[in-house]
C-alpha atoms as a PDB file:
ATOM      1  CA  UNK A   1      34.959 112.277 213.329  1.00  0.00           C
ATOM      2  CA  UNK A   2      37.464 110.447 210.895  1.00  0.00           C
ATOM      3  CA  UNK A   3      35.983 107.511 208.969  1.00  0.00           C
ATOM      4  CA  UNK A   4      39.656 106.062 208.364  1.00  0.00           C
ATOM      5  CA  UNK A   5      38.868 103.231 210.641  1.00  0.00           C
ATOM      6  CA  UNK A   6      35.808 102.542 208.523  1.00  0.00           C
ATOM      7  CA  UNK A   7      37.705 102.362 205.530  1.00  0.00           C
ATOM      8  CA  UNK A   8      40.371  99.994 207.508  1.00  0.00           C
ATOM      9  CA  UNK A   9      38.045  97.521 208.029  1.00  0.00           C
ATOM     10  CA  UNK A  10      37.019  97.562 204.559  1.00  0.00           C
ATOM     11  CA  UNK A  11      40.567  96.666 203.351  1.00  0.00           C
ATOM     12  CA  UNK A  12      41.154  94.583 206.314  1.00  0.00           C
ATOM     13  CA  UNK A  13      38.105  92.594 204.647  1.00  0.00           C
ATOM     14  CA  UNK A  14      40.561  91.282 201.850  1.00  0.00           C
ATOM     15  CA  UNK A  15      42.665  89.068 204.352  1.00  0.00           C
ATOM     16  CA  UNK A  16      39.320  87.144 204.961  1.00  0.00           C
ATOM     17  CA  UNK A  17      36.594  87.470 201.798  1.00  0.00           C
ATOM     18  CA  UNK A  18      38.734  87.880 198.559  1.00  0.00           C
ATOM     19  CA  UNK A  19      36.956  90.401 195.996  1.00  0.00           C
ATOM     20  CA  UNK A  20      33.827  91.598 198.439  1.00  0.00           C
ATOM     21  CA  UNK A  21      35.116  94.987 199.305  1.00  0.00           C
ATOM     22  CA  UNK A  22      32.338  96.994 197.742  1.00  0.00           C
ATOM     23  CA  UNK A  23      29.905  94.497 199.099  1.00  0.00           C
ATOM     24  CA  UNK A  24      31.161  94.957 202.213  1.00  0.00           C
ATOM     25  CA  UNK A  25      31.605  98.469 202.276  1.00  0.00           C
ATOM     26  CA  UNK A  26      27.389  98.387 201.539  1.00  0.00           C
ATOM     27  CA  UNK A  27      26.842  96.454 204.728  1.00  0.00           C
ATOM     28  CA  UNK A  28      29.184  98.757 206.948  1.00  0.00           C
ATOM     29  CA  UNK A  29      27.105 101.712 205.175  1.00  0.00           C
ATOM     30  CA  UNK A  30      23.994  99.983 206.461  1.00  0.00           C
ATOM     31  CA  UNK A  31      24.966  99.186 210.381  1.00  0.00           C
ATOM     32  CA  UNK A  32      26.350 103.232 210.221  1.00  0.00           C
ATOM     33  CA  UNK A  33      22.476 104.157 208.806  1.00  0.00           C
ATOM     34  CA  UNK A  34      21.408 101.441 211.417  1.00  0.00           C
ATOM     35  CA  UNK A  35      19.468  99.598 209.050  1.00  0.00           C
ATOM     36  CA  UNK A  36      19.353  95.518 209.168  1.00  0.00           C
ATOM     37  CA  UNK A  37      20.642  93.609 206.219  1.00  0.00           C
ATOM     38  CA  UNK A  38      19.518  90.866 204.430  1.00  0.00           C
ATOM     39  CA  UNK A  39      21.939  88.617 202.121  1.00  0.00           C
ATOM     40  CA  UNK A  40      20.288  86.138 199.485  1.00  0.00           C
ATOM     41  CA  UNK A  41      22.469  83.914 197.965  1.00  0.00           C
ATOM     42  CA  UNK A  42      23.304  80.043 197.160  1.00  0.00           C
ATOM     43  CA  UNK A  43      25.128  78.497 199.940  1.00  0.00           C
ATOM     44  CA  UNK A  44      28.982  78.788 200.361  1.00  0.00           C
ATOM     45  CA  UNK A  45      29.845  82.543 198.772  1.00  0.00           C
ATOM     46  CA  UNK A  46      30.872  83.504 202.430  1.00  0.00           C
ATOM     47  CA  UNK A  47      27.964  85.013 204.070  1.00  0.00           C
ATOM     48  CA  UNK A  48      28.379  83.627 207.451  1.00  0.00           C
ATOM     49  CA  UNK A  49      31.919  84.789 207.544  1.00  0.00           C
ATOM     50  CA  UNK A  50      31.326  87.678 206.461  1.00  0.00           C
ATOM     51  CA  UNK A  51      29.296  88.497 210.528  1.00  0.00           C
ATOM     52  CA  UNK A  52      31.975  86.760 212.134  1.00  0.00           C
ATOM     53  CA  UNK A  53      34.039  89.356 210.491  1.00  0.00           C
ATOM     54  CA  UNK A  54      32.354  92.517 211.054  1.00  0.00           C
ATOM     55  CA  UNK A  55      31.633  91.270 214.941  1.00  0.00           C
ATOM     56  CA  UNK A  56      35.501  91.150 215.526  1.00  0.00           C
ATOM     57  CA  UNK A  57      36.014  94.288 213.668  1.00  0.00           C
ATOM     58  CA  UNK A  58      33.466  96.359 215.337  1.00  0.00           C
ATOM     59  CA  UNK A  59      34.186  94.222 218.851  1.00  0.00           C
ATOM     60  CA  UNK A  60      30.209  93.114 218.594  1.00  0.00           C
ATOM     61  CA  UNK A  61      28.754  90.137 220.121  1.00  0.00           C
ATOM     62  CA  UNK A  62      27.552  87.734 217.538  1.00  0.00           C
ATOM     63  CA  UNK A  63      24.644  85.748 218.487  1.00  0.00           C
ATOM     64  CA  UNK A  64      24.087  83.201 215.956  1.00  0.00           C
ATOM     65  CA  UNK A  65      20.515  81.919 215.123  1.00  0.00           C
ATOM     66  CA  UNK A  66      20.264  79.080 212.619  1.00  0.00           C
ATOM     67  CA  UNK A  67      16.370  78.863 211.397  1.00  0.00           C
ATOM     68  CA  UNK A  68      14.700  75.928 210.669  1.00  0.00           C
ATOM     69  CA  UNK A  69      11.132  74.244 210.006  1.00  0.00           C
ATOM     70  CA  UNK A  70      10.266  73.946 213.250  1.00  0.00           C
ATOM     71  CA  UNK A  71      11.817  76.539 215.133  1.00  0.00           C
ATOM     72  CA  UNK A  72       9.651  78.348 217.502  1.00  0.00           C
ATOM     73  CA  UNK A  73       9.020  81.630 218.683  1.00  0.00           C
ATOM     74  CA  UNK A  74      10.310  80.941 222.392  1.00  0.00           C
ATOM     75  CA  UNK A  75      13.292  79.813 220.838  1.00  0.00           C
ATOM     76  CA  UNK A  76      14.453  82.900 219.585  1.00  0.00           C
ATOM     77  CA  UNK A  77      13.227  85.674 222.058  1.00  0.00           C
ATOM     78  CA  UNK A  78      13.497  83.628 225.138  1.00  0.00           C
ATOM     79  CA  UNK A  79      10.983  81.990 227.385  1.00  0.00           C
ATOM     80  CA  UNK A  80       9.810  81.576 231.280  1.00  0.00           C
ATOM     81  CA  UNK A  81      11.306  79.040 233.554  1.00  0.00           C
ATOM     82  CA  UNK A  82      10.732  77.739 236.836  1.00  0.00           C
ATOM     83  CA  UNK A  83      12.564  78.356 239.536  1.00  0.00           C
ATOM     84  CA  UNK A  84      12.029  76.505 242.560  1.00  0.00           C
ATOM     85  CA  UNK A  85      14.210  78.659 244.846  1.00  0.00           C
ATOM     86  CA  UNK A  86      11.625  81.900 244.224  1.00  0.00           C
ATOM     87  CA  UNK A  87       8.663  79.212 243.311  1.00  0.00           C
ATOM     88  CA  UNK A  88       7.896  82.023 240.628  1.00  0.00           C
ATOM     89  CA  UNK A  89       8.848  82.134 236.814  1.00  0.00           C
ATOM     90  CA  UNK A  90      12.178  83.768 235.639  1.00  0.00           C
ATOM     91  CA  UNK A  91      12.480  84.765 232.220  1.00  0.00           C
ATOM     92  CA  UNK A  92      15.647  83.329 230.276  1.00  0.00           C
ATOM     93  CA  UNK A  93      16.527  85.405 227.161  1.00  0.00           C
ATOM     94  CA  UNK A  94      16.602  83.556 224.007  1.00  0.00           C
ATOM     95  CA  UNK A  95      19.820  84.504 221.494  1.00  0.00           C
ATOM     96  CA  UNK A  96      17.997  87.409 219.860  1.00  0.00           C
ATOM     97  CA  UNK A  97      19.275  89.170 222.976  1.00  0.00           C
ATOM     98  CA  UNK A  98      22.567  90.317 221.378  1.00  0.00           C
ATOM     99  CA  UNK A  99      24.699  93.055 219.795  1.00  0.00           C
ATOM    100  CA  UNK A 100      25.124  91.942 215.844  1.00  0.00           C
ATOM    101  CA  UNK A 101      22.465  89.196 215.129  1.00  0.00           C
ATOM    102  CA  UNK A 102      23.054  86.476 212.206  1.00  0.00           C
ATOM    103  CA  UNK A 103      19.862  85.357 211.159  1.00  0.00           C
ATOM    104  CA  UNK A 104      20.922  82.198 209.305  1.00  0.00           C
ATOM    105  CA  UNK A 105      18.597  81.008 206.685  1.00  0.00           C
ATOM    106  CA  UNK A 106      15.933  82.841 207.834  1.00  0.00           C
ATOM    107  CA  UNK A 107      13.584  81.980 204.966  1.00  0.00           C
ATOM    108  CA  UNK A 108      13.910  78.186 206.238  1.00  0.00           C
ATOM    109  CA  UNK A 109      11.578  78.578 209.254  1.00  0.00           C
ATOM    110  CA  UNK A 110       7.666  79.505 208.589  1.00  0.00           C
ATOM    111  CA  UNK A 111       6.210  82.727 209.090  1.00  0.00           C
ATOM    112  CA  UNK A 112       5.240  82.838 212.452  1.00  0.00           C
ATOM    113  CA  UNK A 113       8.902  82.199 213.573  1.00  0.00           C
ATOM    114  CA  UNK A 114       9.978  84.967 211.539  1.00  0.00           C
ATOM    115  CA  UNK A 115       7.622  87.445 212.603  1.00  0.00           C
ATOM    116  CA  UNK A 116       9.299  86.858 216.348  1.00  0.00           C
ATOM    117  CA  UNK A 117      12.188  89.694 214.495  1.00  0.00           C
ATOM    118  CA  UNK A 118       9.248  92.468 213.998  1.00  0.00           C
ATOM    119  CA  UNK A 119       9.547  94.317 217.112  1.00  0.00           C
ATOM    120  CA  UNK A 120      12.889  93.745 217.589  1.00  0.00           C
ATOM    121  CA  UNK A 121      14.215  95.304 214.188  1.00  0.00           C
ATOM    122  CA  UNK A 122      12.120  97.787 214.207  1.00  0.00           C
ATOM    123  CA  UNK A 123      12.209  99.251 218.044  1.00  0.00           C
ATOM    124  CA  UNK A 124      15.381  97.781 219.015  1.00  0.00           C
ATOM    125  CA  UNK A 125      13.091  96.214 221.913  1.00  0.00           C
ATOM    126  CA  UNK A 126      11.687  92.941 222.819  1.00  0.00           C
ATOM    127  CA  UNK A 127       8.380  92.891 224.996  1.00  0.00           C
ATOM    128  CA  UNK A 128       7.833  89.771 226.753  1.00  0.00           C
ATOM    129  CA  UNK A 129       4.845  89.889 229.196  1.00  0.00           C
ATOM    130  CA  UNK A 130       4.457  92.530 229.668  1.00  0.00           C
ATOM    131  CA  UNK A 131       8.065  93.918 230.457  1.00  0.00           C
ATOM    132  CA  UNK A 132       9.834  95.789 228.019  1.00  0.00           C
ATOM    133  CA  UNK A 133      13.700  94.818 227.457  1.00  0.00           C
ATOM    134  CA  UNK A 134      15.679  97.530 224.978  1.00  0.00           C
ATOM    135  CA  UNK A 135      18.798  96.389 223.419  1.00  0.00           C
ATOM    136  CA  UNK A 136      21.209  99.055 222.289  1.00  0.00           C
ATOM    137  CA  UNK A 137      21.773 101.385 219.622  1.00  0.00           C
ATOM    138  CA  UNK A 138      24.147  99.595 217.788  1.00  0.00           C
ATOM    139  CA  UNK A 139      21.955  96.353 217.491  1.00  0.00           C
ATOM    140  CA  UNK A 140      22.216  94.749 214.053  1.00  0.00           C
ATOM    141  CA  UNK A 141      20.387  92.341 212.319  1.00  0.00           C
ATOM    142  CA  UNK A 142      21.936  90.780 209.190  1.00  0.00           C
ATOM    143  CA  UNK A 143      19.644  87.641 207.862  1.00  0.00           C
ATOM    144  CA  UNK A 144      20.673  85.071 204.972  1.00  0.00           C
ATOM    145  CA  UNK A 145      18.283  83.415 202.998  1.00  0.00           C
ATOM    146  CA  UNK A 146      18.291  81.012 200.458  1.00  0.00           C
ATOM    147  CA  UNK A 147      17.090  81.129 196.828  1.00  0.00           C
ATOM    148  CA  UNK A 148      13.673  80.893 197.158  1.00  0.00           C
ATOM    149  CA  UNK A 149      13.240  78.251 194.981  1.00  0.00           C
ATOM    150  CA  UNK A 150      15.137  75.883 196.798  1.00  0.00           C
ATOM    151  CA  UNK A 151      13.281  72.864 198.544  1.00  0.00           C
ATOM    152  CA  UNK A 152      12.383  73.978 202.046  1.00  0.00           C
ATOM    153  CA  UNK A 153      11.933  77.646 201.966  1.00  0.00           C
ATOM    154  CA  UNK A 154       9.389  80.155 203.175  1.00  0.00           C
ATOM    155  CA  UNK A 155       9.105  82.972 201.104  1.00  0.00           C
ATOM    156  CA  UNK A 156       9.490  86.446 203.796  1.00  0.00           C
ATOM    157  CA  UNK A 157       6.195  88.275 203.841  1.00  0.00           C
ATOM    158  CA  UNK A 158       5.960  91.645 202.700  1.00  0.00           C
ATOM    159  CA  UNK A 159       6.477  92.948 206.367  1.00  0.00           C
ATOM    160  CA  UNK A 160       8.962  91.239 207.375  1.00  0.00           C
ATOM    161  CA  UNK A 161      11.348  92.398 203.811  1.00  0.00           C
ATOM    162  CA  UNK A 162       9.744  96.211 204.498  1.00  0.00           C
ATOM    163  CA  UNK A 163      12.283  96.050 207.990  1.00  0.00           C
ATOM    164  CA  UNK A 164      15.592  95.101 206.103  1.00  0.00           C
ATOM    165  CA  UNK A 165      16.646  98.320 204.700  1.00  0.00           C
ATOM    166  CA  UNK A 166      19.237  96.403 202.448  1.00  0.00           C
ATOM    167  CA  UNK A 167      19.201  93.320 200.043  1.00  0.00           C
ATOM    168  CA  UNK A 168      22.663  92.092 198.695  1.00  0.00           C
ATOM    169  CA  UNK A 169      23.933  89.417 197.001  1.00  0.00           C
ATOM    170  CA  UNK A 170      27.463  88.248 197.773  1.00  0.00           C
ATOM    171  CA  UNK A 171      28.082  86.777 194.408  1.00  0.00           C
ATOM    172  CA  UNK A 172      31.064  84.565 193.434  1.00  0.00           C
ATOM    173  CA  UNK A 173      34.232  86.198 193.355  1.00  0.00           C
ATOM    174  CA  UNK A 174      36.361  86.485 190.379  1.00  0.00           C
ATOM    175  CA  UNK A 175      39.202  83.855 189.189  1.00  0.00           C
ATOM    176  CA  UNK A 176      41.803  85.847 191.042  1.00  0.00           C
ATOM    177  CA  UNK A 177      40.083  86.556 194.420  1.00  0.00           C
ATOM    178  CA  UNK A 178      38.557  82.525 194.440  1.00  0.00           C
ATOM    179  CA  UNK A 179      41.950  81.222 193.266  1.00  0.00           C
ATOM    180  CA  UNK A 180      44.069  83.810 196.686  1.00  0.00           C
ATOM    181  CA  UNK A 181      40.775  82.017 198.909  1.00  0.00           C
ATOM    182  CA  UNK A 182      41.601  78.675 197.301  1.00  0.00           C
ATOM    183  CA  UNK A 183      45.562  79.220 198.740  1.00  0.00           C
ATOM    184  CA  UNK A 184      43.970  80.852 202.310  1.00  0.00           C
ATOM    185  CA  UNK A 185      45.805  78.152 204.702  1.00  0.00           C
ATOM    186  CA  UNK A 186      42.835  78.458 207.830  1.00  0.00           C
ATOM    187  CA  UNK A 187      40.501  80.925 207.565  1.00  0.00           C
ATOM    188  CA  UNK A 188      39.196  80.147 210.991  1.00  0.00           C
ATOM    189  CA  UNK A 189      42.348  81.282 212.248  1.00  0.00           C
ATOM    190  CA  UNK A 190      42.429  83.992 209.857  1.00  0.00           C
ATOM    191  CA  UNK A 191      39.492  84.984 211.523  1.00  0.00           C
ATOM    192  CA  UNK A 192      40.704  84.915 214.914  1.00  0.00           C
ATOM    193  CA  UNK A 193      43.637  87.341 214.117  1.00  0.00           C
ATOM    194  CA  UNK A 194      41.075  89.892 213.126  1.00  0.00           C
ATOM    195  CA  UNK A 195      41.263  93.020 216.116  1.00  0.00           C
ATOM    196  CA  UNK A 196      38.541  95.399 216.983  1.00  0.00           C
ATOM    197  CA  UNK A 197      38.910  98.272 214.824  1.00  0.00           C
ATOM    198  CA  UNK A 198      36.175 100.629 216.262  1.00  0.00           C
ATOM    199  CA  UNK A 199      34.219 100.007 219.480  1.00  0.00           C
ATOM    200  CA  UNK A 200      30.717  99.797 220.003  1.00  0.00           C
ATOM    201  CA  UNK A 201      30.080 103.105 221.325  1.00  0.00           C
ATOM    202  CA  UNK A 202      32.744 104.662 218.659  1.00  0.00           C
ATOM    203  CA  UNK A 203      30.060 103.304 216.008  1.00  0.00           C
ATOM    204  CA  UNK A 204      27.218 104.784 218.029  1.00  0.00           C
ATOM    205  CA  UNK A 205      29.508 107.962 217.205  1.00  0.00           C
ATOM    206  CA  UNK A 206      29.210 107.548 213.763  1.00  0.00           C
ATOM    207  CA  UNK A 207      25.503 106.928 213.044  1.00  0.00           C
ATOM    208  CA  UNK A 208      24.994 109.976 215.112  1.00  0.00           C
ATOM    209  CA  UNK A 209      27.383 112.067 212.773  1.00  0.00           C
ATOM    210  CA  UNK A 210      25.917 110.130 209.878  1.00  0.00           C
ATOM    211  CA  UNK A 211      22.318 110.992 210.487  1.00  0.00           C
ATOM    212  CA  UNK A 212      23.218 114.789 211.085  1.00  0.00           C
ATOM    213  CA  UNK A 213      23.834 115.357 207.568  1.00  0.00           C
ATOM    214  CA  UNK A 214      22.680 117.902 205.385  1.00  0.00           C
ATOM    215  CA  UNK A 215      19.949 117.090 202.626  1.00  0.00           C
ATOM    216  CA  UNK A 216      18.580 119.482 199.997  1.00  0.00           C
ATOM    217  CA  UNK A 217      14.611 120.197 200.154  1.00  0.00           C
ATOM    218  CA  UNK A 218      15.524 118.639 196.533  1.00  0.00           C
ATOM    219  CA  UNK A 219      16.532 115.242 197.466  1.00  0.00           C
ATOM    220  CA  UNK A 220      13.574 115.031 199.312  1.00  0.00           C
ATOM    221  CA  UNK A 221      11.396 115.644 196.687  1.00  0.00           C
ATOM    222  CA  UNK A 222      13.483 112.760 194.677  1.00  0.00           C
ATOM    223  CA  UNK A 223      12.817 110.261 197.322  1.00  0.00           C
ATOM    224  CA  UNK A 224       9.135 111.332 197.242  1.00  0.00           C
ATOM    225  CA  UNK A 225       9.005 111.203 193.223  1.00  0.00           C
ATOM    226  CA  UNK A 226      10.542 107.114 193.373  1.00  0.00           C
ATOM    227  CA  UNK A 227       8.061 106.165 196.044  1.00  0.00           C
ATOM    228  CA  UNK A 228       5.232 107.811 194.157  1.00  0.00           C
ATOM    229  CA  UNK A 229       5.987 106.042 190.967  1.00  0.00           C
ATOM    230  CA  UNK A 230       5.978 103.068 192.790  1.00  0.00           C
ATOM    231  CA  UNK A 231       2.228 103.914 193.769  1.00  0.00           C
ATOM    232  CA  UNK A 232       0.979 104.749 190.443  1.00  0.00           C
ATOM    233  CA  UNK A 233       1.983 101.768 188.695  1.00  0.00           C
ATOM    234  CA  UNK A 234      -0.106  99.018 188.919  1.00  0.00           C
ATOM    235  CA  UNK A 235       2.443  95.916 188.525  1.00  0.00           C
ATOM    236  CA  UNK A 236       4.932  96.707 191.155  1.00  0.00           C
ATOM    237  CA  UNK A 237       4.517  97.131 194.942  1.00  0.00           C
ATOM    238  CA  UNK A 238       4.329 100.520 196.444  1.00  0.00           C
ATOM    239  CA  UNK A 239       7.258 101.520 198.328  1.00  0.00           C
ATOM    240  CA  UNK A 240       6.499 102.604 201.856  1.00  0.00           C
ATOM    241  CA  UNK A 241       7.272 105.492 203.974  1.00  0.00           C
ATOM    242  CA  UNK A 242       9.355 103.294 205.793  1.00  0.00           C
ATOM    243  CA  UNK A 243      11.383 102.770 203.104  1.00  0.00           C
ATOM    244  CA  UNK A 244      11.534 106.494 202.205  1.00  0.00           C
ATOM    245  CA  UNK A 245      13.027 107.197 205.418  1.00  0.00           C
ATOM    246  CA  UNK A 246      15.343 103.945 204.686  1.00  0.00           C
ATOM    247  CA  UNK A 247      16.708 105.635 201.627  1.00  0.00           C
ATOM    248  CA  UNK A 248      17.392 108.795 203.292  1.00  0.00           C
ATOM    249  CA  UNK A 249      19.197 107.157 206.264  1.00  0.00           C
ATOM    250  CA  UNK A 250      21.335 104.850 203.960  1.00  0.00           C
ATOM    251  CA  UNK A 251      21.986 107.848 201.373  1.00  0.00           C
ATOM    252  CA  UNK A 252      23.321 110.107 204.492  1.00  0.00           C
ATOM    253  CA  UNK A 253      25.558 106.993 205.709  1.00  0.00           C
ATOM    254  CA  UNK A 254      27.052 106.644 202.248  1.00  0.00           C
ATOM    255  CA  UNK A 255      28.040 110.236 201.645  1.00  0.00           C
ATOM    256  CA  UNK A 256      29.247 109.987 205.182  1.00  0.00           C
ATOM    257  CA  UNK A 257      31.347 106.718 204.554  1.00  0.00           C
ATOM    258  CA  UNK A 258      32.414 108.987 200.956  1.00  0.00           C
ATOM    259  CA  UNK A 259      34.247 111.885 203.455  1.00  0.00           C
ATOM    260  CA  UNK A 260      31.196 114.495 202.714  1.00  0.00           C
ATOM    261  CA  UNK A 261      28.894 116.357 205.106  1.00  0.00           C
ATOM    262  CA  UNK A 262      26.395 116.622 202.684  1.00  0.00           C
ATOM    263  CA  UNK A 263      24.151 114.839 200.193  1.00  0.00           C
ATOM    264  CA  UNK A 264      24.424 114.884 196.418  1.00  0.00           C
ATOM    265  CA  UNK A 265      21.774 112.526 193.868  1.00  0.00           C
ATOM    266  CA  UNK A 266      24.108 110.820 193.239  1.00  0.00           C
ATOM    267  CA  UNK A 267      23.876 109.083 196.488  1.00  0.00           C
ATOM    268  CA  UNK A 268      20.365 108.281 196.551  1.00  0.00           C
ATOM    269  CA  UNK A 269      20.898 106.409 192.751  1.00  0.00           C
ATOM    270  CA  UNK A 270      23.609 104.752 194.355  1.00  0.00           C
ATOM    271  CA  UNK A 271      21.764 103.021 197.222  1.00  0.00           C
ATOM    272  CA  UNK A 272      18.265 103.209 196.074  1.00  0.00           C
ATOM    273  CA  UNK A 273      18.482  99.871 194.441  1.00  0.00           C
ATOM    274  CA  UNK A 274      20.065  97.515 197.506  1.00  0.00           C
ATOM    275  CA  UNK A 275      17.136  99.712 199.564  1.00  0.00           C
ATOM    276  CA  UNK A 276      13.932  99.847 197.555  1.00  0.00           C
ATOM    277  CA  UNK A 277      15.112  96.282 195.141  1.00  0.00           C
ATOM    278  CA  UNK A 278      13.525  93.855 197.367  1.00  0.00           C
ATOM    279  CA  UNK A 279      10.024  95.522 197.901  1.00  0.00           C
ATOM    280  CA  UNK A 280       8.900  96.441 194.671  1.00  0.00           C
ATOM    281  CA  UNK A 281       8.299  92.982 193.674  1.00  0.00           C
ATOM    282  CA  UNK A 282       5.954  89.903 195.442  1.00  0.00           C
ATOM    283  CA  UNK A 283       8.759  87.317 197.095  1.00  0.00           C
ATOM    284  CA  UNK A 284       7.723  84.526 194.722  1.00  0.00           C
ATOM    285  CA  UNK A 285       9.510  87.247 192.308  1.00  0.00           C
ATOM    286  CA  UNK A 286      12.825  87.404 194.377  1.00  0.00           C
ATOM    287  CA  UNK A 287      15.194  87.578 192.446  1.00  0.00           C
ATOM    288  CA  UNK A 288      17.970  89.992 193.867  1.00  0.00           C
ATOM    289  CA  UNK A 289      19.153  90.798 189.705  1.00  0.00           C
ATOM    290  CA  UNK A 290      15.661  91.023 188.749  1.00  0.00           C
ATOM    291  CA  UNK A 291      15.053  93.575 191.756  1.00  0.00           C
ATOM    292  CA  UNK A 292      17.880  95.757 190.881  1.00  0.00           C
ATOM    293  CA  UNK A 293      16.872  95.990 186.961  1.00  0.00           C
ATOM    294  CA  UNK A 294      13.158  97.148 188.282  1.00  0.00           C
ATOM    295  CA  UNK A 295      15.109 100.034 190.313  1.00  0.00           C
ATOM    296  CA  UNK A 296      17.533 101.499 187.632  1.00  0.00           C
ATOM    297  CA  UNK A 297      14.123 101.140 185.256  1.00  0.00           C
ATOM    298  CA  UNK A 298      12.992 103.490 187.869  1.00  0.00           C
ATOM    299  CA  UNK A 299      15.566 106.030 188.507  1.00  0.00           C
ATOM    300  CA  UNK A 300      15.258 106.171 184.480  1.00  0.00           C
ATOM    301  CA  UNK A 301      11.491 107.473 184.353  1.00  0.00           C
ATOM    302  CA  UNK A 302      11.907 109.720 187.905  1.00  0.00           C
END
């Protein structure tokens, strides 16, 4: 299966975020490996258009959740209500029940609403008393969160960062690509012009072609060396399995994405720091440049 269409929405990206290509090409690589995707950055670099985006070109459903301080539970997954027709209970389904999720400013609402995105991200199922409700395949997460240091945040437990399998940072673009979005008339309408590239199930498609690739007994043993490092040294957090299995995924989808049916190191190094970054390090430590210096220390001692 071709991944021209992949690469089409990649370019097509220019139209709307000027200078994010290879950022965006990371996130694509992620949804193919389907991973969830969390973006840390200051307020205004494009984040929120950057879902809207990918849900027109991949002809997803975006189901918008903006977090706050007192957010509840309920109001994400959905809660019973009465019906006086039946006299019993129906359940109505809150708006994690979607197809590409944007978790906005997820680090503004306290742990306990957060944790209502466990199960979810990590089954691609929500279990609400007792009744199980699956969502499919192609469900996608992608959270934003602010600096942590800004007034009104909850730093993300350790569990909760261990399910994203990616950490970017959009960044500012550079005087040429801010001065084209300076001259951008209406990017709303912009926005609207954007056409489905590849369906839903023609993603499906890919992930499955993406997670039949080959990988040398060798790589393996790579992935195992950077998590055991990780274990043995005393001042950074030890990766998990999870996240072994996260580099593995995301490594296949990139040499996928890169036209090859097979994996070379180079494609572990590549993605290893966007995967691994963000959990080597306690979130009062998040710092997405920090996190990435940690990783290349690390792929220099492995």
């Amino acid at each position: 299966m071709s991944t021209h269409n992949i690469n089409l929405i990649v370019e097509k990206s220019e139209d709307i975020l000027k200078g994010k290509k290879d950022k965006i090409k990371l996130v694509i690589c992620n949804m193919v490996a389907r991973g969830h995707t969390l973006l840390e950055d200051a307020p205004g670099v494009g984040k929120t258009t950057l879902v809207k985006f990918l849900g027109k070109s991949f002809g997803l459903n975006v189901s918008r959740i903006q977090f706050t301080n007192d957010l509840l539970p309920a109001d994400i997954i959905g809660s019973p209500v009465f019906n006086r027709d039946s006299q019993s209970f129906d359940f109505h389904q809150g708006p994690i029940f979607g197809e590409l999720i944007l978790a906005d400013e997820l680090n503004r609402a306290p742990p306990k609403t957060q944790s209502a995105l466990l199960q979810v991200m990590e089954e691609r199922m929500i279990t609400v008393d007792g009744n199980n409700y699956q969502l499919p395949d192609y469900f996608t997460v992608v959270a934003t969160q602010n600096p942590h240091m800004q007034v009104g945040t909850f730093d993300l437990p350790e569990s909760q960062l261990d399910r994203f399998s990616m950490k970017l940072e959009m960044g500012y673009p550079d005087k040429q690509s801010t001065l084209e979005l300076l001259k951008l008339q209406d990017r709303d309408l912009a926005l609207d012009e954007i056409k489905t590239i590849i369906s839903p199930s023609e993603l499906v498609e890919h992930q499955k072609k993406a997670s039949t690739l080959k990988v040398d007994d060798s790589l393996f043993e790579l992935v195992y060396s950077l998590l055991d490092w990780t274990r043995t040294n005393q001042e950074l957090i030890p990766l998990s399995n999870r996240c072994g299995i996260d580099i593995i995924n995301v490594a296949k989808a990139w040499a996928y994405l890169e036209g090859r049916d097979y994996l070379i190191p180079d494609d572990i190094h590549y993605i290893f720091p966007f995967v691994a970054g963000h959990r080597l390090v306690h979130p009062e430590n998040s710092d997405v440049n920090f996190e990435h210096k940690l990783s290349y220390d690390i792929l220099q001692q492995v």
